[in-house]
N, C-alpha and C. Protein backbone atom coordinates (compact mmCIF):
# COMPACT_ATOMS: atom_id res chain seq x y z
N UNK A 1 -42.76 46.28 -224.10
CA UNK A 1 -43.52 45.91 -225.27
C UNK A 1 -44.54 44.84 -224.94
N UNK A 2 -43.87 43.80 -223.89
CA UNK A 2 -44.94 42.84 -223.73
C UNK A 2 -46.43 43.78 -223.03
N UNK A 3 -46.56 44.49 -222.43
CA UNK A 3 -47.62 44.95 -221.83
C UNK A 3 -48.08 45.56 -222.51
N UNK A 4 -47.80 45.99 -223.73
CA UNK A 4 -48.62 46.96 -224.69
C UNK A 4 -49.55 45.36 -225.41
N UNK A 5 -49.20 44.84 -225.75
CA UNK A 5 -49.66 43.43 -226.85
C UNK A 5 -50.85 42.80 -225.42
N UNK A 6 -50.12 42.47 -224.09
CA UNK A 6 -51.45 42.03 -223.35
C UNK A 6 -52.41 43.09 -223.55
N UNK A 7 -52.29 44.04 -222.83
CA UNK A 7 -53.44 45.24 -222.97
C UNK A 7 -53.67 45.29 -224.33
N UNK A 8 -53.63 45.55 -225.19
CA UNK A 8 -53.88 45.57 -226.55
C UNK A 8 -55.24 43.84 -226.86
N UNK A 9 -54.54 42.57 -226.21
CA UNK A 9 -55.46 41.78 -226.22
C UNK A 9 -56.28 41.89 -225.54
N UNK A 10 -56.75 42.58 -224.77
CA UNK A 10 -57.19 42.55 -223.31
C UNK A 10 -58.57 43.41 -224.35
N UNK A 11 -58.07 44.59 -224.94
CA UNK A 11 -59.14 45.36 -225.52
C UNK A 11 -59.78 44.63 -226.34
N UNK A 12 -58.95 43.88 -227.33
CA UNK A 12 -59.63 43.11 -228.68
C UNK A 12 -60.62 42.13 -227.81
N UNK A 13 -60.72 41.55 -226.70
CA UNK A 13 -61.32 40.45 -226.50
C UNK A 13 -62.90 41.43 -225.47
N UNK A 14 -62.09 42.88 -224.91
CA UNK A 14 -63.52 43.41 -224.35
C UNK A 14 -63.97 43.88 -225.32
N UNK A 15 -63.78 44.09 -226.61
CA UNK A 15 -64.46 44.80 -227.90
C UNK A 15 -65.39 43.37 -228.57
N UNK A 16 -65.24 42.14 -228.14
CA UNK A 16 -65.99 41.39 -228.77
C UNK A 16 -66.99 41.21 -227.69
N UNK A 17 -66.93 41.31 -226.47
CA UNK A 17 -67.81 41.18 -225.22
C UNK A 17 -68.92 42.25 -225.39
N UNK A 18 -68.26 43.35 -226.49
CA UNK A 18 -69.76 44.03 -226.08
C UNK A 18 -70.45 44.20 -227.31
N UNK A 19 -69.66 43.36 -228.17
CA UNK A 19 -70.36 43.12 -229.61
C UNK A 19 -71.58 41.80 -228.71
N UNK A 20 -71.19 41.00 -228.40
CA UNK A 20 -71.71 39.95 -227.81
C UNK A 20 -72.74 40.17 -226.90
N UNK A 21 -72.73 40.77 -225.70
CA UNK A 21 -73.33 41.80 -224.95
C UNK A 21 -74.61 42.21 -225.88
N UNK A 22 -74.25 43.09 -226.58
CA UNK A 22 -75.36 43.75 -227.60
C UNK A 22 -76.51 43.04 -228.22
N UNK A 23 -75.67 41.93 -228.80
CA UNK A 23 -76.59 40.49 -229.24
C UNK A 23 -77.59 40.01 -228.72
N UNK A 24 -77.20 40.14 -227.45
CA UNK A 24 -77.67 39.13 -226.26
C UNK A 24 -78.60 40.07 -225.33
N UNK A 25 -78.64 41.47 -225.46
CA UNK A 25 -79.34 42.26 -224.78
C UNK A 25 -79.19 42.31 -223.17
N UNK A 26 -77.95 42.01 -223.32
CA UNK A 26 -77.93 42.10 -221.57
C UNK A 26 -77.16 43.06 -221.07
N UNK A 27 -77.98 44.16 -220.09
CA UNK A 27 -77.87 45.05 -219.75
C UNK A 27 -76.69 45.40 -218.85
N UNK A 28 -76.38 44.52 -218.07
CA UNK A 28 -75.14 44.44 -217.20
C UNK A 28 -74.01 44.38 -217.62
N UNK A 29 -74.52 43.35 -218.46
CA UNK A 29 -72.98 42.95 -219.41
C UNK A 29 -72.62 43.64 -220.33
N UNK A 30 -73.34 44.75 -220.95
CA UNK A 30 -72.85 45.96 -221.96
C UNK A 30 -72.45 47.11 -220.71
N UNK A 31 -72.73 47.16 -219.51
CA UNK A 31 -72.29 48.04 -218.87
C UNK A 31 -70.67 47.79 -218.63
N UNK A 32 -70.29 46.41 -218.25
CA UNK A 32 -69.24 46.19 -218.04
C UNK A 32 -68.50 45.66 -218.72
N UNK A 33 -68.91 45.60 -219.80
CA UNK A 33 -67.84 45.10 -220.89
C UNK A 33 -67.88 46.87 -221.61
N UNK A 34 -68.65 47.34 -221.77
CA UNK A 34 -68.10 48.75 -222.29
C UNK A 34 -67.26 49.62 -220.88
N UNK A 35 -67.26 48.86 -219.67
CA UNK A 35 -66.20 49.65 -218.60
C UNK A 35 -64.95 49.55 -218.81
N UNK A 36 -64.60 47.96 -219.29
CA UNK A 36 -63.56 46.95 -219.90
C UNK A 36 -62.98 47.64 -220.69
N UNK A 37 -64.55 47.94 -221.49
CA UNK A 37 -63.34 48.40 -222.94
C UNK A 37 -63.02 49.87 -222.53
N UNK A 38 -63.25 50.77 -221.95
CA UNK A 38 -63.11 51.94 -221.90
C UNK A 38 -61.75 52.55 -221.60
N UNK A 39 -61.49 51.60 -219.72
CA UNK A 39 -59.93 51.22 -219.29
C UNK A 39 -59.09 50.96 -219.71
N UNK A 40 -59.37 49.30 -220.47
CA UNK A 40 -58.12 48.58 -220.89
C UNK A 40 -57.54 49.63 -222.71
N UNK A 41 -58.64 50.08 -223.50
CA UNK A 41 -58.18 50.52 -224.36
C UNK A 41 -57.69 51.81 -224.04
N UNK A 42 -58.26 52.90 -223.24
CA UNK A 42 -57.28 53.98 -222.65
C UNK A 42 -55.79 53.29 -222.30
N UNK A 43 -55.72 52.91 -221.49
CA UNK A 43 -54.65 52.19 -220.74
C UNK A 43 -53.53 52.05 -222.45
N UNK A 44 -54.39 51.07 -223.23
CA UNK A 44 -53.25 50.26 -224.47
C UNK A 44 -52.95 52.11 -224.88
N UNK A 45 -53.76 52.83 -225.20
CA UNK A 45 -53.34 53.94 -226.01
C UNK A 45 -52.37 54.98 -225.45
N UNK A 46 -52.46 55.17 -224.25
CA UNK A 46 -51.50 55.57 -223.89
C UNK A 46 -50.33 55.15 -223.54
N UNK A 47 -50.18 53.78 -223.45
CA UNK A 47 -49.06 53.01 -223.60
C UNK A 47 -48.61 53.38 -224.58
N UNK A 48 -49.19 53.33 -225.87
CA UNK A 48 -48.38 52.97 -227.07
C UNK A 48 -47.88 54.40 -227.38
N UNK A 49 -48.80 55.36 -226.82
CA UNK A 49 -48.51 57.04 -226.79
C UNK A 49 -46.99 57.24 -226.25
N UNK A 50 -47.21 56.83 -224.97
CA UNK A 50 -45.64 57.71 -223.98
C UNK A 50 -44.84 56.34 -224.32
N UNK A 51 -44.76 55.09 -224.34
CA UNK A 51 -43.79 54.11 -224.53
C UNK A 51 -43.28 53.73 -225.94
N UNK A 52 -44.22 54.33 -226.92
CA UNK A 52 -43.84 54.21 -228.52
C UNK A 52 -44.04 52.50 -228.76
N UNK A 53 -44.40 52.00 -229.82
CA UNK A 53 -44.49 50.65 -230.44
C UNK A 53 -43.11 50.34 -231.16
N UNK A 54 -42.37 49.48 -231.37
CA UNK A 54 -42.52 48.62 -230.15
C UNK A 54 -41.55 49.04 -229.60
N UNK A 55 -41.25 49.88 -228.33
CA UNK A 55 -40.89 50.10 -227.21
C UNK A 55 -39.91 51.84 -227.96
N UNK A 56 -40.16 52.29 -229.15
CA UNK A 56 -38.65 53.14 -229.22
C UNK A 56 -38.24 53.88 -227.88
N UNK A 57 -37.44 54.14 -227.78
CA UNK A 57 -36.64 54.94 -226.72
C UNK A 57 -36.78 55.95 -227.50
């Protein structure tokens, strides 16, 4: 369960990077903060897919 909640923060904080990113017009940094978010939120969703919230067996 703990690794679903990091990854899960991990997304919330690259989802504001590319709100931020966007703001700011910087080209690099929407590349890799939308790479961020792409991984880490795949990653949380299929966690929460095959491991169930919070953790069912």
């Amino acid at each position: 369960m703990g690794l679903v909640i990091i990854t899960a923060l991990v997304t919330l904080l690259a989802l504001f990077a590319v709100v931020s990113t966007f703001k700011n017009k910087n080209a690099l940094g929407i590349f890799f903060s939308l790479a961020t978010l792409g991984v880490f939120g795949w990653f949380t969703v299929m966690t929460v897919l095959h491991s169930g919230y919070p953790g069912g067996h």
